[in-house]
C-alpha atoms as a PDB file:
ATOM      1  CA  UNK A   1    -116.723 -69.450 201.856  1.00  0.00           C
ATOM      2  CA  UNK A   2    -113.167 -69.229 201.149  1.00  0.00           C
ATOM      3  CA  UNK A   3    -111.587 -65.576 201.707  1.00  0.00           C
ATOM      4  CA  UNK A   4    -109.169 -64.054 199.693  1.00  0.00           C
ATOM      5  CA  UNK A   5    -105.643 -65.461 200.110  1.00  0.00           C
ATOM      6  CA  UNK A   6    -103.758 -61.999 200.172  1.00  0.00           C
ATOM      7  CA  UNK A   7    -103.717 -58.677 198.326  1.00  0.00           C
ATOM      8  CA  UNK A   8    -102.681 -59.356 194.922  1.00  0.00           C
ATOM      9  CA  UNK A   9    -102.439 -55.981 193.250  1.00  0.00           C
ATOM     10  CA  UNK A  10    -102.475 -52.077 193.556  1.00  0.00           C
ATOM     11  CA  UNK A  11    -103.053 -50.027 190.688  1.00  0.00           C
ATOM     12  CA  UNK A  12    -102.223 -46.508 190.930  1.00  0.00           C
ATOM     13  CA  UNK A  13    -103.246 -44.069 188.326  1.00  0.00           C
ATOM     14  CA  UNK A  14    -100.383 -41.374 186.816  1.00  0.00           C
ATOM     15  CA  UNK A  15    -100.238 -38.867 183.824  1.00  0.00           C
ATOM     16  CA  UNK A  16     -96.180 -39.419 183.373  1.00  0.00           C
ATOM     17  CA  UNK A  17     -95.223 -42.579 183.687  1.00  0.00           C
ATOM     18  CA  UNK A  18     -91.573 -42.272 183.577  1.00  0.00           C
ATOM     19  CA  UNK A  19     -91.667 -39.243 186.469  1.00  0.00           C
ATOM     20  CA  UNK A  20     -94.347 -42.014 188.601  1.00  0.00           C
ATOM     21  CA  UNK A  21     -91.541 -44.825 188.332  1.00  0.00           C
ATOM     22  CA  UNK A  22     -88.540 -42.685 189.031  1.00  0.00           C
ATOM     23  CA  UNK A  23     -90.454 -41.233 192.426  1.00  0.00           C
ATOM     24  CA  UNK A  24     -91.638 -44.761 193.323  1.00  0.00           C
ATOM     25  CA  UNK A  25     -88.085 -46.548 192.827  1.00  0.00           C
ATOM     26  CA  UNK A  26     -85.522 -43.466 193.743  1.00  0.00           C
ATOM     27  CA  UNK A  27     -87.657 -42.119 196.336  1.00  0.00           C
ATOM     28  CA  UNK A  28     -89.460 -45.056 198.142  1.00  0.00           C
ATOM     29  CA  UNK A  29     -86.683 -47.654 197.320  1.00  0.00           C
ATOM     30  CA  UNK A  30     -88.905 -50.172 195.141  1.00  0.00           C
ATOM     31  CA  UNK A  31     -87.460 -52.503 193.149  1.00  0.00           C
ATOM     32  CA  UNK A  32     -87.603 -52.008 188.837  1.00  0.00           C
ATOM     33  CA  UNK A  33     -90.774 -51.136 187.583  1.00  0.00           C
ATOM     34  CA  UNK A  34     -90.920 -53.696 184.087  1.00  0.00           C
ATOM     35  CA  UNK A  35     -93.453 -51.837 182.081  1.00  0.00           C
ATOM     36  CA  UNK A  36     -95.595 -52.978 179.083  1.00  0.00           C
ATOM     37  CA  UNK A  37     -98.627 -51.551 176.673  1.00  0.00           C
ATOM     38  CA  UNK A  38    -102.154 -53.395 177.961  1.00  0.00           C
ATOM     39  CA  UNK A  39    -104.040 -52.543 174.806  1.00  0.00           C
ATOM     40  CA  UNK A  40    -107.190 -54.334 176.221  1.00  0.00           C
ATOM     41  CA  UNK A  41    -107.310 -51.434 179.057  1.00  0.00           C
ATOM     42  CA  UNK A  42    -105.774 -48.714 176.808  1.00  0.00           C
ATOM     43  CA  UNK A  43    -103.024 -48.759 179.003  1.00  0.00           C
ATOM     44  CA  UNK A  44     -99.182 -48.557 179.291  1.00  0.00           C
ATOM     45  CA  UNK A  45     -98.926 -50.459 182.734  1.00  0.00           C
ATOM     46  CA  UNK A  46     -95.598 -50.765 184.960  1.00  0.00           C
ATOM     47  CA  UNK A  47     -95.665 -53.472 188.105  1.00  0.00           C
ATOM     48  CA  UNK A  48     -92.797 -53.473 190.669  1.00  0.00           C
ATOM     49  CA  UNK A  49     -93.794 -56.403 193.206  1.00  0.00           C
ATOM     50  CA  UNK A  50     -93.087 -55.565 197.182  1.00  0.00           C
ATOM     51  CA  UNK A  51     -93.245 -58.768 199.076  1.00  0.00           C
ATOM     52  CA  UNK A  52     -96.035 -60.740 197.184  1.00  0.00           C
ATOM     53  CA  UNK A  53     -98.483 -57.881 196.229  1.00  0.00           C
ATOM     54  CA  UNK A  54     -97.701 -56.057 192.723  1.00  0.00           C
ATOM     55  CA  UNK A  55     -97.864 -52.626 192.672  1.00  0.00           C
ATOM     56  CA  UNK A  56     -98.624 -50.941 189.363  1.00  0.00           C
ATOM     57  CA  UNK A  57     -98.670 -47.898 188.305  1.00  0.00           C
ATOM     58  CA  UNK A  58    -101.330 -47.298 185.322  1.00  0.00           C
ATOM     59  CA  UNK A  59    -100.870 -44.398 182.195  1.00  0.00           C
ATOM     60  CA  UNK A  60    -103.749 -44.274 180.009  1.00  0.00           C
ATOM     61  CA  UNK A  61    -103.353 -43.339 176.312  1.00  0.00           C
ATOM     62  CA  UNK A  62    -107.090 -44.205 175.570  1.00  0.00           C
ATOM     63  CA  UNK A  63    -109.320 -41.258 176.951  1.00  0.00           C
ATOM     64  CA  UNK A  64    -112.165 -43.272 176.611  1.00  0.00           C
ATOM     65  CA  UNK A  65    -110.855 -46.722 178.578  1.00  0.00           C
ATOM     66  CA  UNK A  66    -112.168 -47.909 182.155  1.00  0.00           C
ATOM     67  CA  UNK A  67    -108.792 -46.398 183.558  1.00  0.00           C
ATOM     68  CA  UNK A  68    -108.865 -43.351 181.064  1.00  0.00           C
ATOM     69  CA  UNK A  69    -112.342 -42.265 182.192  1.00  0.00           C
ATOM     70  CA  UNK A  70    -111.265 -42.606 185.613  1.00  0.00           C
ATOM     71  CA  UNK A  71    -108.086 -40.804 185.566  1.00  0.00           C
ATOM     72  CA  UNK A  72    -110.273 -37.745 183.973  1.00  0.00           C
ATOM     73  CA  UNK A  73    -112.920 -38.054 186.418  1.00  0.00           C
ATOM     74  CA  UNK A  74    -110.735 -38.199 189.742  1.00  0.00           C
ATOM     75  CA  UNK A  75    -107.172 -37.141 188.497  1.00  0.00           C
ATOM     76  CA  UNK A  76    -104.100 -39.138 189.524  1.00  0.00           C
ATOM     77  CA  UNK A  77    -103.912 -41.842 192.783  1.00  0.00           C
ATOM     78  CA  UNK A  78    -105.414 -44.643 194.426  1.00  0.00           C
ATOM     79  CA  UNK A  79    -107.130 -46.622 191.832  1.00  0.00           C
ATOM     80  CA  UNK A  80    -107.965 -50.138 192.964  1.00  0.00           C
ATOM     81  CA  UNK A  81    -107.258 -52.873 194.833  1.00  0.00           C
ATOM     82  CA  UNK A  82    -107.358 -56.403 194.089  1.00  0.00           C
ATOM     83  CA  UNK A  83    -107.560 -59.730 195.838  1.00  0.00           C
ATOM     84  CA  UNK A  84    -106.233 -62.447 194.945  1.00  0.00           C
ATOM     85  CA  UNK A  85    -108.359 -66.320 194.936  1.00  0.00           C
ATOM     86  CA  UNK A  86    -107.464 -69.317 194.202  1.00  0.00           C
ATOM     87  CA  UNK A  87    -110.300 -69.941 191.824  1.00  0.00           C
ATOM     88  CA  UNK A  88    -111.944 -67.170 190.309  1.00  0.00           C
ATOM     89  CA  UNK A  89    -114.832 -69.032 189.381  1.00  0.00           C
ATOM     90  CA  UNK A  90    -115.622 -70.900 192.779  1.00  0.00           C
ATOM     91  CA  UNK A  91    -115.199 -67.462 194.291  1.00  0.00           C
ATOM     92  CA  UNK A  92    -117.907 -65.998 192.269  1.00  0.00           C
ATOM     93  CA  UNK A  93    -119.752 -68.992 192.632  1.00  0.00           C
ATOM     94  CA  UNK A  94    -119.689 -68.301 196.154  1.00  0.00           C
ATOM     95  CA  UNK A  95    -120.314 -64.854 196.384  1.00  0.00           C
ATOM     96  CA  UNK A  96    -123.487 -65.833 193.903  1.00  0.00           C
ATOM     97  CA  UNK A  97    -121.772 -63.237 190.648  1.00  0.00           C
ATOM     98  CA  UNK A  98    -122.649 -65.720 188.150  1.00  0.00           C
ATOM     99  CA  UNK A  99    -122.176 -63.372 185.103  1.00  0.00           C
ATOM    100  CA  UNK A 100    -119.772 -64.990 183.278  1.00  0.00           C
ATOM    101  CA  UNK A 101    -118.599 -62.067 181.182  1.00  0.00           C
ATOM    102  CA  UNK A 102    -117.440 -60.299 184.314  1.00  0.00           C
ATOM    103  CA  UNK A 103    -114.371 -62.478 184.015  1.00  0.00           C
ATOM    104  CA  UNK A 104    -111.481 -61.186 181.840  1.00  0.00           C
ATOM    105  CA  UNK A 105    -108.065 -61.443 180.848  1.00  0.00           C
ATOM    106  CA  UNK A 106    -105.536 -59.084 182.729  1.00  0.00           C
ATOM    107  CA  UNK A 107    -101.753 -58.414 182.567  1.00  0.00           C
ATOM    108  CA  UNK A 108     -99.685 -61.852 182.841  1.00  0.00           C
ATOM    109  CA  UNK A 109    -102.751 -63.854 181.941  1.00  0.00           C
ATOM    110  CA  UNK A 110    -104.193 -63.144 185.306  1.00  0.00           C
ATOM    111  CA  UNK A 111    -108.053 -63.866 185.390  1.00  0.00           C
ATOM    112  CA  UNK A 112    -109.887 -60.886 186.983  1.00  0.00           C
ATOM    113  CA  UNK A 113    -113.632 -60.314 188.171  1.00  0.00           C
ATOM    114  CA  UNK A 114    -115.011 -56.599 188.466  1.00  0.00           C
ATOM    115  CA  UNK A 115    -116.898 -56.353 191.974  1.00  0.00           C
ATOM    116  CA  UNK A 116    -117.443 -53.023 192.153  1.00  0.00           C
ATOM    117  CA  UNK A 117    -116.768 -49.855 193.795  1.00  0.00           C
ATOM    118  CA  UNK A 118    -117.274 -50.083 197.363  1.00  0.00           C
ATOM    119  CA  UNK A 119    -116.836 -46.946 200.037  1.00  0.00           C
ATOM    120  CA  UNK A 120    -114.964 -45.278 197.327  1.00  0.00           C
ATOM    121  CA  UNK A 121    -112.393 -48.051 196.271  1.00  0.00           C
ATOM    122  CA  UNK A 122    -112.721 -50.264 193.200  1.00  0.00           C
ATOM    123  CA  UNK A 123    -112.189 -53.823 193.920  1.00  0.00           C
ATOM    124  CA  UNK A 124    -111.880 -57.039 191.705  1.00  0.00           C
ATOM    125  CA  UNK A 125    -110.644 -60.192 192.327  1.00  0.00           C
ATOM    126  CA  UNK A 126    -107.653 -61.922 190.626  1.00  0.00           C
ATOM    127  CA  UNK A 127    -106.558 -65.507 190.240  1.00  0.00           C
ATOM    128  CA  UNK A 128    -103.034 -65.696 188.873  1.00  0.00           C
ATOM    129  CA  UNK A 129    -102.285 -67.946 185.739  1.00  0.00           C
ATOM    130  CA  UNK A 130    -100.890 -71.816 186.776  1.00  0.00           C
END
């Protein structure tokens, strides 16, 4: 099986977007957050990329989304981590996921596949667009 090629992204949770940015840029140096609205995840979303893993910082305005349920349940923080493939579909292939409908359309046009929550931490993988 092929492995994951590195850690693509980091999503962090927050209730104040604008106070999450100015603590992650001012006080921990990263470079500009760009932020944009990911209606599909009922999200405003802002990524900052450190070396070649994104970190982004997620603010739900839709109580009843994946990330807004989440953020209700468990409060602000770690939220999940995802790795990045190759192929998303060989991967799954691989790992013998063959629901299709798992696969869906993230930020950027990356491709993304749910795989579950694991010891606490929700994982996916991520293939980035060519």
């Amino acid at each position: 099986m092929t492995p994951p090629k590195r850690i693509h992204h980091i999503n962090f949770l927050v209730r104040d977007m604008e106070a999450a940015i100015r603590l992650y840029e001012e006080s921990m140096g990263l470079p500009p957050f760009v932020t944009i609205d990911h209606d599909i995840r009922g999200s405003r979303i802002a990524r900052s990329k450190i070396g070649d893993t994104w970190f982004v910082l997620i603010c739900p305005y839709d109580d009843d989304s994946v990330p807004g349920r989440h953020l209700k349940e468990h409060g602000e923080g770690f939220f999940l981590l995802s790795l990045g493939v190759n192929d998303l579909e060989e991967h799954l292939r691989q790992l013998e996921q063959e629901d299709r409908g798992a696969i869906r359309r993230g930020i950027l046009d990356w491709r993304i596949a749910d795989a579950g929550s694991h010891f606490g931490v929700n994982l996916q993988f991520t293939e980035d667009s060519a």
